[in-house]
PDB file of N, CA and C in Angstrom:
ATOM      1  N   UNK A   1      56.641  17.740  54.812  1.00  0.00           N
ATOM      2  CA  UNK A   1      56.443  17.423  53.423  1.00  0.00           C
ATOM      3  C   UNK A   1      57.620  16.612  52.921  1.00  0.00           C
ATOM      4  N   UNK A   2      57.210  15.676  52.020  1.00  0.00           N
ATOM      5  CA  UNK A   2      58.310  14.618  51.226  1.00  0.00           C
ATOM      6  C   UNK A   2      58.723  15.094  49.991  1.00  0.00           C
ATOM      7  N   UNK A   3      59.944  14.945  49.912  1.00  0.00           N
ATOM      8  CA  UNK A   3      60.187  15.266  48.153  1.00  0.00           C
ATOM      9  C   UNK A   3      60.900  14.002  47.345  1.00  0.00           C
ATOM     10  N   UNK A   4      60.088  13.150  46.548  1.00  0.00           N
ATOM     11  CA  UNK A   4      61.395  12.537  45.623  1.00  0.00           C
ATOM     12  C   UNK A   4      61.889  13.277  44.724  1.00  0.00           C
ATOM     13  N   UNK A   5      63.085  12.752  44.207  1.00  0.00           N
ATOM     14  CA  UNK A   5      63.468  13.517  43.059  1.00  0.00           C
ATOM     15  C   UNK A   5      63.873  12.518  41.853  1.00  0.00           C
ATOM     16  N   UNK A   6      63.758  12.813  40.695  1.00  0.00           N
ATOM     17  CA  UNK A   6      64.307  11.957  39.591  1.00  0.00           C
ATOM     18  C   UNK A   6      65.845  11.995  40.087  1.00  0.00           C
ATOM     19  N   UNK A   7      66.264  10.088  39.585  1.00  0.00           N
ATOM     20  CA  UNK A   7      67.911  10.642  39.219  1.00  0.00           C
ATOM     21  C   UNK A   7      67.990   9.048  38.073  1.00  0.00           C
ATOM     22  N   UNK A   8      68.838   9.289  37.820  1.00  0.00           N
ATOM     23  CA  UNK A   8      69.503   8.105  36.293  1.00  0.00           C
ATOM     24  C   UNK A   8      70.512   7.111  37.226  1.00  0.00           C
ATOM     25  N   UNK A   9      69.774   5.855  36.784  1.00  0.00           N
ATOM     26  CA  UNK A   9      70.854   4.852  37.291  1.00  0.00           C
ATOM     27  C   UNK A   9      71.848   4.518  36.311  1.00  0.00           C
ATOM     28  N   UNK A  10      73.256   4.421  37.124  1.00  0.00           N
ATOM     29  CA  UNK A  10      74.668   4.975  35.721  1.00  0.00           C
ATOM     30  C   UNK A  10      74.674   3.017  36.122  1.00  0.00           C
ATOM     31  N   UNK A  11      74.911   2.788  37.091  1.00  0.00           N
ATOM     32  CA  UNK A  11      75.300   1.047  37.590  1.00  0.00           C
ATOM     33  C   UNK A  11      74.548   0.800  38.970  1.00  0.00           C
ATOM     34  N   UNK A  12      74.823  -0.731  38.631  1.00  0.00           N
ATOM     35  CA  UNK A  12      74.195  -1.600  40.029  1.00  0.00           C
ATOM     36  C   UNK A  12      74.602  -2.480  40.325  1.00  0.00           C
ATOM     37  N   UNK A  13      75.232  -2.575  41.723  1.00  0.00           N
ATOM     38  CA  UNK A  13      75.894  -3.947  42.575  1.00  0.00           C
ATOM     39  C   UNK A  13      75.313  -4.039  43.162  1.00  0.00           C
ATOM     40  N   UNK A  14      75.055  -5.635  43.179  1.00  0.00           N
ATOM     41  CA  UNK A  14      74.157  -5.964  44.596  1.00  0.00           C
ATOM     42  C   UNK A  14      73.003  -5.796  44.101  1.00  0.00           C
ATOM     43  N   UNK A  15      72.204  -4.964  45.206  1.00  0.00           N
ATOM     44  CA  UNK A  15      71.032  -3.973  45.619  1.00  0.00           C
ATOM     45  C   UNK A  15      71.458  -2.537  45.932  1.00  0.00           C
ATOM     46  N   UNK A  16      72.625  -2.101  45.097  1.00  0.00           N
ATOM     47  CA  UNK A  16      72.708  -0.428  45.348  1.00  0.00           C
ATOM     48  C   UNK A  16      72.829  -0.104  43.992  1.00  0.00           C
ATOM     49  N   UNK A  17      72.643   0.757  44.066  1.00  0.00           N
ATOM     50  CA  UNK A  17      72.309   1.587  42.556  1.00  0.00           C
ATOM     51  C   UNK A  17      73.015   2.617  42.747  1.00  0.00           C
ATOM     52  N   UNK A  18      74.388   3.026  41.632  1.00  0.00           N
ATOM     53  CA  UNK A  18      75.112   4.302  41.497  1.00  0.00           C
ATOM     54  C   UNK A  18      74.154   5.486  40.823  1.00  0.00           C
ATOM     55  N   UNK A  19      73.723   6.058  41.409  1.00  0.00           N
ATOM     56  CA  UNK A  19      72.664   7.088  40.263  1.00  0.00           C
ATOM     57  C   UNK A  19      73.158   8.801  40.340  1.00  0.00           C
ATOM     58  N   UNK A  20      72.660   9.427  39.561  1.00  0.00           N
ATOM     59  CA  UNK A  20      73.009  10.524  38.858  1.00  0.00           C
ATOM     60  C   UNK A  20      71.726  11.957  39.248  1.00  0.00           C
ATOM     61  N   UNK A  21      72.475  12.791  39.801  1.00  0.00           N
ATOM     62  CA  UNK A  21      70.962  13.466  40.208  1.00  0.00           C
ATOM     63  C   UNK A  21      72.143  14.573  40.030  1.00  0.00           C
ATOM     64  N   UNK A  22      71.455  15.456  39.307  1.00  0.00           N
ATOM     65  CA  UNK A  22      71.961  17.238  39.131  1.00  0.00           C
ATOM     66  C   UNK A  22      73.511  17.012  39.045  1.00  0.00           C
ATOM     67  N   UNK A  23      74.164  16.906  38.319  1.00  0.00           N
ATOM     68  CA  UNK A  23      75.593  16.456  38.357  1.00  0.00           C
ATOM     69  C   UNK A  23      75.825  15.698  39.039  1.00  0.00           C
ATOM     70  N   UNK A  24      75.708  15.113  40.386  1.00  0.00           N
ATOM     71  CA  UNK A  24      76.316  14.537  41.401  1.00  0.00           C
ATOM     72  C   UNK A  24      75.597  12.980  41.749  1.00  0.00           C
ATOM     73  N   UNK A  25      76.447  12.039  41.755  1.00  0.00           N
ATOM     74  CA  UNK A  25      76.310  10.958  41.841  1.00  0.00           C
ATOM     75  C   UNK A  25      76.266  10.200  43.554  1.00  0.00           C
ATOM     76  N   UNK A  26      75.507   9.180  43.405  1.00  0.00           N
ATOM     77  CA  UNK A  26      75.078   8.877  44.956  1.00  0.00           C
ATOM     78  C   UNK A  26      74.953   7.678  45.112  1.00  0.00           C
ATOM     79  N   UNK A  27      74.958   6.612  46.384  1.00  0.00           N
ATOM     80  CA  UNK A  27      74.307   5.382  45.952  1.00  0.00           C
ATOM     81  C   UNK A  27      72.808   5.271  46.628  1.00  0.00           C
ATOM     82  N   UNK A  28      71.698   4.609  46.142  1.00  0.00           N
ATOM     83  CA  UNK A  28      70.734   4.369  46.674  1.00  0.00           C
ATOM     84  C   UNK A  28      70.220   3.565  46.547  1.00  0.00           C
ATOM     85  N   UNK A  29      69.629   2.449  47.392  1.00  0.00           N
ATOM     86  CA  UNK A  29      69.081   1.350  47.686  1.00  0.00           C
ATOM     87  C   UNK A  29      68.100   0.805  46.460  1.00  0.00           C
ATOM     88  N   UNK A  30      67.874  -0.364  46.268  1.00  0.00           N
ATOM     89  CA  UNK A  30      66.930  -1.199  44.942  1.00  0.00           C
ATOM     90  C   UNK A  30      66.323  -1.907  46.286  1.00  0.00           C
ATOM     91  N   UNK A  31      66.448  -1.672  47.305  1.00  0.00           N
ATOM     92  CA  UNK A  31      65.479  -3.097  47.912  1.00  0.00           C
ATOM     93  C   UNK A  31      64.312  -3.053  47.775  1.00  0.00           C
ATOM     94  N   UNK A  32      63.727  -1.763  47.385  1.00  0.00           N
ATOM     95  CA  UNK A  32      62.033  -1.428  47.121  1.00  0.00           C
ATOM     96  C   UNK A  32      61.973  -1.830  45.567  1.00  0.00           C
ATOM     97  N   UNK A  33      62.746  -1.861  44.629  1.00  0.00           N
ATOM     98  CA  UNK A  33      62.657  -1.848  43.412  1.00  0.00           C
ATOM     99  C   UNK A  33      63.729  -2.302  42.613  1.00  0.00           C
ATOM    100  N   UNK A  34      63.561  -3.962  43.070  1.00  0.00           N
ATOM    101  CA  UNK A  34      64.638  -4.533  42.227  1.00  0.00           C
ATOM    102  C   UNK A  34      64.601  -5.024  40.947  1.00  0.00           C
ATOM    103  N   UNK A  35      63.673  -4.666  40.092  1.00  0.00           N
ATOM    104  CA  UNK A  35      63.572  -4.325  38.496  1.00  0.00           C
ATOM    105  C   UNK A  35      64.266  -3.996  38.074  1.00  0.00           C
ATOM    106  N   UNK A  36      64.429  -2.376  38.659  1.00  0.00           N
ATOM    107  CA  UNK A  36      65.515  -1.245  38.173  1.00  0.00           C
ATOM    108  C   UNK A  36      66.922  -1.670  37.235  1.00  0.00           C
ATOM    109  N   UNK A  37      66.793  -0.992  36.246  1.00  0.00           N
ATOM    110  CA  UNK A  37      68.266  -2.086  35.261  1.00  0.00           C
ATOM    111  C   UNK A  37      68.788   0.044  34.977  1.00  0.00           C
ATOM    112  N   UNK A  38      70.424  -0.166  34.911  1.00  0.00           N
ATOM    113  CA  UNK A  38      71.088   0.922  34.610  1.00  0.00           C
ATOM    114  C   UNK A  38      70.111   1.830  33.425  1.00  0.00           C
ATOM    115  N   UNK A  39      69.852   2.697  33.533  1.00  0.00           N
ATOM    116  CA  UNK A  39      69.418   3.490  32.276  1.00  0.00           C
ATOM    117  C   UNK A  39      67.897   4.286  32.468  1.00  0.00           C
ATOM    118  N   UNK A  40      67.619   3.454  33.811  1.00  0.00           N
ATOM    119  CA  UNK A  40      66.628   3.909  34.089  1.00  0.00           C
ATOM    120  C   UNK A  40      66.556   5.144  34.891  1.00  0.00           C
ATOM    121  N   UNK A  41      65.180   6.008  35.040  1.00  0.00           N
ATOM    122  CA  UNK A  41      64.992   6.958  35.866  1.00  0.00           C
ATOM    123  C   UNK A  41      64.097   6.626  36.963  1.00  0.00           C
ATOM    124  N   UNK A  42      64.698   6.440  37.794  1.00  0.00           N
ATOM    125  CA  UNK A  42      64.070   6.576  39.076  1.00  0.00           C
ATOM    126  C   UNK A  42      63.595   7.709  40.441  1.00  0.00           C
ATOM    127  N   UNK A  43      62.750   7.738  41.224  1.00  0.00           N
ATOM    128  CA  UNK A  43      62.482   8.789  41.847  1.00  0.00           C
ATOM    129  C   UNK A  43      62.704   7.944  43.226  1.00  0.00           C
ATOM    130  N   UNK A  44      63.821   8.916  43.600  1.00  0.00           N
ATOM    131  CA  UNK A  44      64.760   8.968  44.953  1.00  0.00           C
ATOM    132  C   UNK A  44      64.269   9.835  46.495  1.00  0.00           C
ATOM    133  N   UNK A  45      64.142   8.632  47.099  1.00  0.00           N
ATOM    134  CA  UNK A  45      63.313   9.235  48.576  1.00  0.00           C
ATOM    135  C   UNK A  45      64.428   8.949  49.788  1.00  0.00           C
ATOM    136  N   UNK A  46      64.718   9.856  50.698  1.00  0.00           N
ATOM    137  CA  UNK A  46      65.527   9.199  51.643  1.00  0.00           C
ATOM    138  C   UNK A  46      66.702   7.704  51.561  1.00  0.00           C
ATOM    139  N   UNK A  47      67.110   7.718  50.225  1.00  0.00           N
ATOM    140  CA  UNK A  47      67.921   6.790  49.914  1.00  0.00           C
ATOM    141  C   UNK A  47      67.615   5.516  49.460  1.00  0.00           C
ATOM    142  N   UNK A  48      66.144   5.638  49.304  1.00  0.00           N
ATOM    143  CA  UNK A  48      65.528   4.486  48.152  1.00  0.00           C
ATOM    144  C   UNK A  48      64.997   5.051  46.795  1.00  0.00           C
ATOM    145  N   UNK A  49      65.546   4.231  45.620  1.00  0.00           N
ATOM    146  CA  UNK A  49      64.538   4.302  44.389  1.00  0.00           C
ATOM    147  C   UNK A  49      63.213   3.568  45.050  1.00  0.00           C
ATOM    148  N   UNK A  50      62.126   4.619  44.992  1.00  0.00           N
ATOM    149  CA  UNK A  50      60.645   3.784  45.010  1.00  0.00           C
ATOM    150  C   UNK A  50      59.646   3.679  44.131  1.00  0.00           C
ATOM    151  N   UNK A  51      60.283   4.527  42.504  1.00  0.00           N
ATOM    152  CA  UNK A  51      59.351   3.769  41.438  1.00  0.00           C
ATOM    153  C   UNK A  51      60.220   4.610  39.981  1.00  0.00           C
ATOM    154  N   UNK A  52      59.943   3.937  39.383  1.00  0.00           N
ATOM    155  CA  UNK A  52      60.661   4.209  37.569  1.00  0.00           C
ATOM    156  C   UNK A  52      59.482   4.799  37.312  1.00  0.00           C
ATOM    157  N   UNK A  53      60.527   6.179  36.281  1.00  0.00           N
ATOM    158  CA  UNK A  53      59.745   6.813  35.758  1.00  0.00           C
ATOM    159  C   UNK A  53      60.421   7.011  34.408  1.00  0.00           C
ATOM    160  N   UNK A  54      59.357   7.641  33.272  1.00  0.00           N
ATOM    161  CA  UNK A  54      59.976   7.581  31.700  1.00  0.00           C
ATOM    162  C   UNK A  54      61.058   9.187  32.260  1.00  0.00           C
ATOM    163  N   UNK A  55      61.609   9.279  30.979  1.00  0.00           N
ATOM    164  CA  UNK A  55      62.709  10.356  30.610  1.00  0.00           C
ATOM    165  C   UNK A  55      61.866  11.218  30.874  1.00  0.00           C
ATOM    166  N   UNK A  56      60.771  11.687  29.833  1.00  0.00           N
ATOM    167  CA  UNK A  56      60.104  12.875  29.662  1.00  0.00           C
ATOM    168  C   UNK A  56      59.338  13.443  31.280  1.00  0.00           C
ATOM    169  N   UNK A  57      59.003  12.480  32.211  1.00  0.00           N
ATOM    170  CA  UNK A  57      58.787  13.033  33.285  1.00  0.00           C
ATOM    171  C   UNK A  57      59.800  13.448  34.170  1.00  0.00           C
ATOM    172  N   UNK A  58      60.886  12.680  34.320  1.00  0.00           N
ATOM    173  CA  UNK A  58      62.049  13.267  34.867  1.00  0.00           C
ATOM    174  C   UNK A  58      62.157  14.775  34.311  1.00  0.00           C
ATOM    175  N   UNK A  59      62.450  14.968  33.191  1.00  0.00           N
ATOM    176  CA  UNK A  59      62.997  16.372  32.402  1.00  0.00           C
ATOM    177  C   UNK A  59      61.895  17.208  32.614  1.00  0.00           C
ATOM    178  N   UNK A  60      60.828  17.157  33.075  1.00  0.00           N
ATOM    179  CA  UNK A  60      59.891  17.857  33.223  1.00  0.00           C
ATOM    180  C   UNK A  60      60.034  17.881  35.012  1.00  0.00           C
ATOM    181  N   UNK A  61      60.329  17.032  35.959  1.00  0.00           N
ATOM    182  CA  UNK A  61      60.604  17.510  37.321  1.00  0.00           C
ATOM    183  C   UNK A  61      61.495  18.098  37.086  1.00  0.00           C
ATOM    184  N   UNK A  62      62.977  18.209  36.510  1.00  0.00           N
ATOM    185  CA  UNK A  62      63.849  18.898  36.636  1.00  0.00           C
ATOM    186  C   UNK A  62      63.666  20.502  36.123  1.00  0.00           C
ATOM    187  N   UNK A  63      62.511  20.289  35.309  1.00  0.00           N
ATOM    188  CA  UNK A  63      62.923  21.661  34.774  1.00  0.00           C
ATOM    189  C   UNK A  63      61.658  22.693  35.537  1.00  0.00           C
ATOM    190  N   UNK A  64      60.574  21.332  36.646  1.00  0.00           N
ATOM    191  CA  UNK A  64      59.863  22.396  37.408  1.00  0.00           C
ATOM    192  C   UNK A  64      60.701  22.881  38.126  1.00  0.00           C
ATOM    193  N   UNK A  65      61.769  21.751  39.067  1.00  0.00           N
ATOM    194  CA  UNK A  65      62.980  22.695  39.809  1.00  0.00           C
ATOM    195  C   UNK A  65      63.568  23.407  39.833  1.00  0.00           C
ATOM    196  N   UNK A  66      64.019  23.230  38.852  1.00  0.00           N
ATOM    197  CA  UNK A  66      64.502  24.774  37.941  1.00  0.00           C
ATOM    198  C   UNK A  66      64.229  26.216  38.044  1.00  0.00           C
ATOM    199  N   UNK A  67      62.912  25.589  37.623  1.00  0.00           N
ATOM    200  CA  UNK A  67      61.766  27.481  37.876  1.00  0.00           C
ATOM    201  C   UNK A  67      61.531  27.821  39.124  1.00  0.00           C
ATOM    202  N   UNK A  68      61.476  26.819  39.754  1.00  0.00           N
ATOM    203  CA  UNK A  68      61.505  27.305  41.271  1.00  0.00           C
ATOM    204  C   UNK A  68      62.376  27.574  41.973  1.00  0.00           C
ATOM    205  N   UNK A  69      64.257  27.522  41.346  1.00  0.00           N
ATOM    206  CA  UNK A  69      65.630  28.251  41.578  1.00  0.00           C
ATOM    207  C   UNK A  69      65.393  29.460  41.094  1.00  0.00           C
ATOM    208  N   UNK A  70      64.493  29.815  40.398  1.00  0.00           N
ATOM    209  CA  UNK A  70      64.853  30.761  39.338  1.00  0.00           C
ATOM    210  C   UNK A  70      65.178  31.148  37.952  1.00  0.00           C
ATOM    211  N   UNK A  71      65.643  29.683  37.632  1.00  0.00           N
ATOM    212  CA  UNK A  71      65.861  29.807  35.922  1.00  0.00           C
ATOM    213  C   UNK A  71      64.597  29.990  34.980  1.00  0.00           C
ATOM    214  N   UNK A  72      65.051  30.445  33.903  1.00  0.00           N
ATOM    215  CA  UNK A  72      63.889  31.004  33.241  1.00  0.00           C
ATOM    216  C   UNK A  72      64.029  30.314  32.029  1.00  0.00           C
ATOM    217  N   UNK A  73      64.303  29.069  31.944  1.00  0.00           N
ATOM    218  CA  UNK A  73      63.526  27.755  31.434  1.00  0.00           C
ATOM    219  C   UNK A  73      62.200  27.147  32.260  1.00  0.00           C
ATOM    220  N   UNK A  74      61.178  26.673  31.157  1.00  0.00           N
ATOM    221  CA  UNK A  74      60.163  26.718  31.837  1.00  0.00           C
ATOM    222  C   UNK A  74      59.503  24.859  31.146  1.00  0.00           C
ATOM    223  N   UNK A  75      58.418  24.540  32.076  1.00  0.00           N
ATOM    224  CA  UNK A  75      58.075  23.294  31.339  1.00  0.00           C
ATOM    225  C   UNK A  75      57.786  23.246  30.151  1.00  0.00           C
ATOM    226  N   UNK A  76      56.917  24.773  29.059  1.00  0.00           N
ATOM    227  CA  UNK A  76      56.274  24.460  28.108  1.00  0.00           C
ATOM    228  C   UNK A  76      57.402  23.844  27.169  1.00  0.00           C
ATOM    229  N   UNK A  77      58.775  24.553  27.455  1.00  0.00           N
ATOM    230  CA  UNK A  77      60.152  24.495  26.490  1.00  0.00           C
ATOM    231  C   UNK A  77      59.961  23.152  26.175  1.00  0.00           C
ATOM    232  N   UNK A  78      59.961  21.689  26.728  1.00  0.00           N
ATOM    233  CA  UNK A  78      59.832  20.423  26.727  1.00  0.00           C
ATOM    234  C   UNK A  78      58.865  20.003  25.750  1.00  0.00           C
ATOM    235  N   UNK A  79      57.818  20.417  25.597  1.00  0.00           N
ATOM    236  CA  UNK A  79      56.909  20.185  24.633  1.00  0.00           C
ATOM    237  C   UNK A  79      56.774  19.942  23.647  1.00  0.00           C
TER     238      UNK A  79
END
């Protein structure tokens, strides 16, 4: 099974993208998606952004992840 995950692009050189996932920052490839401009949310696969997504879906993957650590924040909270 595959998982992307949302993360926030903070900057971009080149074709790498500095992005932001659960505190921790990473670089990952734009060669699939060189649109991508800082600010955006992207969903991160094996070290490529492979598609932009709005805020509200990000915050809603993060906070399914969440429930599935255990925290007892839940999606409806977002609503």
């Amino acid at each position: 099974m595959c998982l992307a995950v949302p993360a926030k692009i903070l900057s971009i050189q080149d074709a790498l993208a500095k992005v932001e996932l659960s505190g921790v920052t990473k670089d990952v490839s734009l060669m699939l998606l060189p649109e991508a401009k800082p600010g955006d949310y992207v969903l991160v696969h094996a070290g490529f952004a492979m598609q932009i997504v709005d805020e509200k879906e990000a915050e809603e993957t993060y906070a399914l992840l969440d429930e599935m650590n255990g925290a007892p924040r839940t999606v409806e909270a977002l609503s």
